[in-house]
C-alpha atoms as a PDB file:
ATOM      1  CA  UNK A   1       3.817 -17.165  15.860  1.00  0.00           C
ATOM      2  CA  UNK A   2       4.711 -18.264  12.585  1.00  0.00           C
ATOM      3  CA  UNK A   3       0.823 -17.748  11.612  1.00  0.00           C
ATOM      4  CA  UNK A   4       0.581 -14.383  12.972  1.00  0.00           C
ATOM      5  CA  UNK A   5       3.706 -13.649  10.452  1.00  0.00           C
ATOM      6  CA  UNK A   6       2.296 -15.283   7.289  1.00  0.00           C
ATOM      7  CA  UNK A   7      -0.920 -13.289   7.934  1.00  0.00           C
ATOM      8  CA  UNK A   8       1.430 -10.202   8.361  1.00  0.00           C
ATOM      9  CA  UNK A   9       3.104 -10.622   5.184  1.00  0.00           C
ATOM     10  CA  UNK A  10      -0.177 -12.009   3.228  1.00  0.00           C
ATOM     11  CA  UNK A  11      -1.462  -8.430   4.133  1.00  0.00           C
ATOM     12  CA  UNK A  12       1.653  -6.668   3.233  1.00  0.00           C
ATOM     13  CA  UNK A  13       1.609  -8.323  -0.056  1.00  0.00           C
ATOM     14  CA  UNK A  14      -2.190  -7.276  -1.015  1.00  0.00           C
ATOM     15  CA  UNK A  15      -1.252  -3.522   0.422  1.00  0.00           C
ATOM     16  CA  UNK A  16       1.481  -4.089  -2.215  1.00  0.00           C
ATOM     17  CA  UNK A  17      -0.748  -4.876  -4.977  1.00  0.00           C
ATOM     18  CA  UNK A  18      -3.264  -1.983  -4.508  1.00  0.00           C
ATOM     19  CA  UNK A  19      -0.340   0.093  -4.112  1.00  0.00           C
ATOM     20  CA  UNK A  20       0.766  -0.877  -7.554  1.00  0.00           C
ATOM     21  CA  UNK A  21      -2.474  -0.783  -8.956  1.00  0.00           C
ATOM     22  CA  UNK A  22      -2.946   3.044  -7.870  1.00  0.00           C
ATOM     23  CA  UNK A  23       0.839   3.721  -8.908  1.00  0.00           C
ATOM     24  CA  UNK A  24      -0.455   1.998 -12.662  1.00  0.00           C
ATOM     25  CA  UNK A  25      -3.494   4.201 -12.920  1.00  0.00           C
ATOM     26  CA  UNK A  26      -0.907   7.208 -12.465  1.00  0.00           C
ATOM     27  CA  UNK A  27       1.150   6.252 -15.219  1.00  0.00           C
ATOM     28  CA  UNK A  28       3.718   5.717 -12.617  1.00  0.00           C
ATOM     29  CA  UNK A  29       7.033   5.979 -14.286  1.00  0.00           C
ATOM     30  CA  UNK A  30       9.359   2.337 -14.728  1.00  0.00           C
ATOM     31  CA  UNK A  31      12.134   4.072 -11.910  1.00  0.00           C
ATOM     32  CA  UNK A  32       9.176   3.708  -9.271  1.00  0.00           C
ATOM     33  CA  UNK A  33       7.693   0.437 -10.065  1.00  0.00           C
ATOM     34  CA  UNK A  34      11.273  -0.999 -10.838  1.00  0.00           C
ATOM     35  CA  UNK A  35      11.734   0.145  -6.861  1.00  0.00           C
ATOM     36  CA  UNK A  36       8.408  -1.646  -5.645  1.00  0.00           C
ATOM     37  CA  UNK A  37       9.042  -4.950  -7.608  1.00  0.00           C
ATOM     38  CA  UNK A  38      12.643  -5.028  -5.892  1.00  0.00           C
ATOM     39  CA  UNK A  39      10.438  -4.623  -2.570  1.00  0.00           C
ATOM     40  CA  UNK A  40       7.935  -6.970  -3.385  1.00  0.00           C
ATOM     41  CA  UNK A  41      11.133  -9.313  -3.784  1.00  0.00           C
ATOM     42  CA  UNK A  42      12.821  -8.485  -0.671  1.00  0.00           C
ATOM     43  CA  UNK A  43       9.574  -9.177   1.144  1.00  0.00           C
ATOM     44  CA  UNK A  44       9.174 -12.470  -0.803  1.00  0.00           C
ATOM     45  CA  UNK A  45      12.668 -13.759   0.617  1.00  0.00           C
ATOM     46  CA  UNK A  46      11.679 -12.639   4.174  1.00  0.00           C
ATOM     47  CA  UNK A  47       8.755 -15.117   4.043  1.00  0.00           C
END
């Protein structure tokens, strides 16, 4: 079980990244990546 969830959030983390990476080839304004690194955080304490 607690495999399967590391995995999980291992995989959620690098969707996170590429997500980030498209949102910084947009130009992406600081409101929207401000909300994605207080994600990334969230998820981080779930772990």
């Amino acid at each position: 079980m607690y495999r399967q969830r590391k995995e999980a959030m291992t995989k959620c983390d690098e969707e996170m990244d590429r997500c980030r990476f498209i949102l910084d080839k947009l130009n992406a304004t600081p409101t929207n990546t401000d909300e994605i690194s207080t994600l990334k955080a969230e998820i981080a304490e779930l772990k």
